[in-house]
N, C-alpha and C. Protein backbone atom coordinates (compact mmCIF):
# COMPACT_ATOMS: atom_id res chain seq x y z
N UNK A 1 -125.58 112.63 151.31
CA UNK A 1 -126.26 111.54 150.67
C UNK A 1 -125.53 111.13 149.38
N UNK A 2 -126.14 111.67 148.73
CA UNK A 2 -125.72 110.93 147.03
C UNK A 2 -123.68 111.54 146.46
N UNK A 3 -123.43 111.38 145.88
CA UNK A 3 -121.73 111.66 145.18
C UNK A 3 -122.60 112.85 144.60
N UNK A 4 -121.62 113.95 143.46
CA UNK A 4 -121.49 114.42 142.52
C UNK A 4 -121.11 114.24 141.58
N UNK A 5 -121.33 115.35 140.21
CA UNK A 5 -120.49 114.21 139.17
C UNK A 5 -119.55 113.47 138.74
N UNK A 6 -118.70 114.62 139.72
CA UNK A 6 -117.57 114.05 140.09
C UNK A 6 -116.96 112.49 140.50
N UNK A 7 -117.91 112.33 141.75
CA UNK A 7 -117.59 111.13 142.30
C UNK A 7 -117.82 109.94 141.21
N UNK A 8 -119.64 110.48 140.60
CA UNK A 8 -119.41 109.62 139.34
C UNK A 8 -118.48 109.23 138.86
N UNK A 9 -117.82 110.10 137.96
CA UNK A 9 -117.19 110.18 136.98
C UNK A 9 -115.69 109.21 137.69
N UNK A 10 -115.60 109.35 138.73
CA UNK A 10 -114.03 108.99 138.84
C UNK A 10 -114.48 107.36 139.02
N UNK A 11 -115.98 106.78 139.82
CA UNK A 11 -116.10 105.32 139.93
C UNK A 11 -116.16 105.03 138.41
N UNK A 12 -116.89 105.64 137.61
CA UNK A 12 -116.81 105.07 135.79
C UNK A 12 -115.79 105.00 135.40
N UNK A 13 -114.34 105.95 135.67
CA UNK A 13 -113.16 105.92 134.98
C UNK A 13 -112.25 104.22 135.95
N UNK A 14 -112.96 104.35 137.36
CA UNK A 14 -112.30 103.07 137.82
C UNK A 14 -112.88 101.71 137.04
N UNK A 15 -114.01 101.91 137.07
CA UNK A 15 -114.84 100.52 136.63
C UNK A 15 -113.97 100.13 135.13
N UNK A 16 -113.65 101.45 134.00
CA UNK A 16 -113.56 101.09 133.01
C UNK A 16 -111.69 100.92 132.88
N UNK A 17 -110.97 101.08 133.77
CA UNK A 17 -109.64 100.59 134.53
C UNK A 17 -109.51 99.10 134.63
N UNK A 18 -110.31 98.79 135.39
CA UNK A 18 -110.05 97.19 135.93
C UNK A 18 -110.45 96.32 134.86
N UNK A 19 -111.56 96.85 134.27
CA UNK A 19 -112.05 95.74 133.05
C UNK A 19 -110.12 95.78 131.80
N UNK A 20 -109.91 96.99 131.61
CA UNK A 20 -108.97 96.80 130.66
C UNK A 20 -107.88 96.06 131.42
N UNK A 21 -107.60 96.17 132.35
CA UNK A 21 -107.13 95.08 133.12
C UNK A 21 -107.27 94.07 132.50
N UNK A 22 -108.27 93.11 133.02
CA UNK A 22 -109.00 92.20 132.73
C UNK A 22 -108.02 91.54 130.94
N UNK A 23 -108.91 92.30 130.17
CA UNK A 23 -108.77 92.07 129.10
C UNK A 23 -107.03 92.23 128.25
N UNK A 24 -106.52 92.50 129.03
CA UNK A 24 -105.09 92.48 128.79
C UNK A 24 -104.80 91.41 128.24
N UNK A 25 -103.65 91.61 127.18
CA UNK A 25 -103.25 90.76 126.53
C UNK A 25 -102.90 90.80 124.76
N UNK A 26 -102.22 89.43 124.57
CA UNK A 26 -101.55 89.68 123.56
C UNK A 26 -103.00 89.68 122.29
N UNK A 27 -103.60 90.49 121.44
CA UNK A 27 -104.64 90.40 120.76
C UNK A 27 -103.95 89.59 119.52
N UNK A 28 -102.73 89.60 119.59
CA UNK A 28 -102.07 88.64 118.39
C UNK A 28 -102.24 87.50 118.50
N UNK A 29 -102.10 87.06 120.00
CA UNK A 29 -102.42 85.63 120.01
C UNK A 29 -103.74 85.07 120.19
N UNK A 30 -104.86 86.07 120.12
CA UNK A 30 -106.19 84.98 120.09
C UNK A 30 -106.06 85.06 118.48
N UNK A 31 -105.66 85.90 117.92
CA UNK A 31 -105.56 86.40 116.47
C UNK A 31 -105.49 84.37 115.74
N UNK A 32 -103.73 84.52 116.18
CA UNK A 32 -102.93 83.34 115.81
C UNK A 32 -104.01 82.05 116.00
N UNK A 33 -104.66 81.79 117.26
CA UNK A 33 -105.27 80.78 117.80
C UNK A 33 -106.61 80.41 116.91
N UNK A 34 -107.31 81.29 116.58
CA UNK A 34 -108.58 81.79 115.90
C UNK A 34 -108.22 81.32 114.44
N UNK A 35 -107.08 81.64 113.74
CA UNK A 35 -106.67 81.53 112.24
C UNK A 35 -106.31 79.89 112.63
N UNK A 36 -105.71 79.17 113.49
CA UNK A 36 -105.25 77.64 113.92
C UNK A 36 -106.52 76.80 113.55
N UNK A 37 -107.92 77.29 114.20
CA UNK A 37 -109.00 77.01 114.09
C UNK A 37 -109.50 76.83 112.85
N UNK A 38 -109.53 77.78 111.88
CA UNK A 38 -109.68 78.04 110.75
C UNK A 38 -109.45 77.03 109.65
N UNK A 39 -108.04 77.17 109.73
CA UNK A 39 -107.10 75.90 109.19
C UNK A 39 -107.52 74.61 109.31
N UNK A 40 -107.50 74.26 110.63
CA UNK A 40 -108.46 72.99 110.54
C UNK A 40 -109.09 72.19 110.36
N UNK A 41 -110.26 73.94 110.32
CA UNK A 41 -111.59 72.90 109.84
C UNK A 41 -111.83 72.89 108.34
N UNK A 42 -110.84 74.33 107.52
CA UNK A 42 -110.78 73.75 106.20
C UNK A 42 -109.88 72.76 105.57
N UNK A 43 -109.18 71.98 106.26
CA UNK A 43 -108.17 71.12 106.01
C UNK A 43 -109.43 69.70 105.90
N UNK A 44 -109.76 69.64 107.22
CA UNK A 44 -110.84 68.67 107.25
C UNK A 44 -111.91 68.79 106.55
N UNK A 45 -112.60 69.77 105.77
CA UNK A 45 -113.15 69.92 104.62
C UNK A 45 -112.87 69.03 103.65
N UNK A 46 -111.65 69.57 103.32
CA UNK A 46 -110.95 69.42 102.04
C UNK A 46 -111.19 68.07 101.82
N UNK A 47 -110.79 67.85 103.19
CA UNK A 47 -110.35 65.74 102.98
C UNK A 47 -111.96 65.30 103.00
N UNK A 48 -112.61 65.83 103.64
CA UNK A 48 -113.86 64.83 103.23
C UNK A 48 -114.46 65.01 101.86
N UNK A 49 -114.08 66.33 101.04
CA UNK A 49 -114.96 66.56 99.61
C UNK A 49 -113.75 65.86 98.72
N UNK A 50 -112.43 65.47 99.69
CA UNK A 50 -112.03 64.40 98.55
C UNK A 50 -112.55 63.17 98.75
N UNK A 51 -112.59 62.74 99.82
CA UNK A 51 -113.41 60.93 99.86
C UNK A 51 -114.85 60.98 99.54
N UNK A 52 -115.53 62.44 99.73
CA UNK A 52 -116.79 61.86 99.17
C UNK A 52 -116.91 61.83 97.61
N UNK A 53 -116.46 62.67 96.93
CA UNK A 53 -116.32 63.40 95.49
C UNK A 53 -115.26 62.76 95.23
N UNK A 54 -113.79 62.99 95.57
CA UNK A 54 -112.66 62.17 94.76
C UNK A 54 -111.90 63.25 93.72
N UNK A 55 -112.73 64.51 94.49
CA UNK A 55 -111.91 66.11 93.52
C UNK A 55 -110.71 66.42 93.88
């Protein structure tokens, strides 16, 4: 009927395999992409507290 802990243990070590799979990748570049974002929207800040204000 049922696995042991064993069997457990080896489907949890697969499950947590494929996800890092998954998630592969360069973490620098959501890094880079995320800070692009950033920039942006304080750039576009900037420019509207100069046309509304004139600072």
């Amino acid at each position: 009927m049922g696995g042991g802990n064993g069997q457990k243990s080896m489907m949890a070590r697969q499950k947590h395999m494929e996800k890092q799979k998954a998630a592969k990748g360069s973490q620098l570049d959501s890094n880079k992409k995320a800070m692009t974002i950033q920039v942006v929207f304080l750039h576009a800040l900037a420019a509207l507290l100069l046309i509304l204000f004139g600072i």
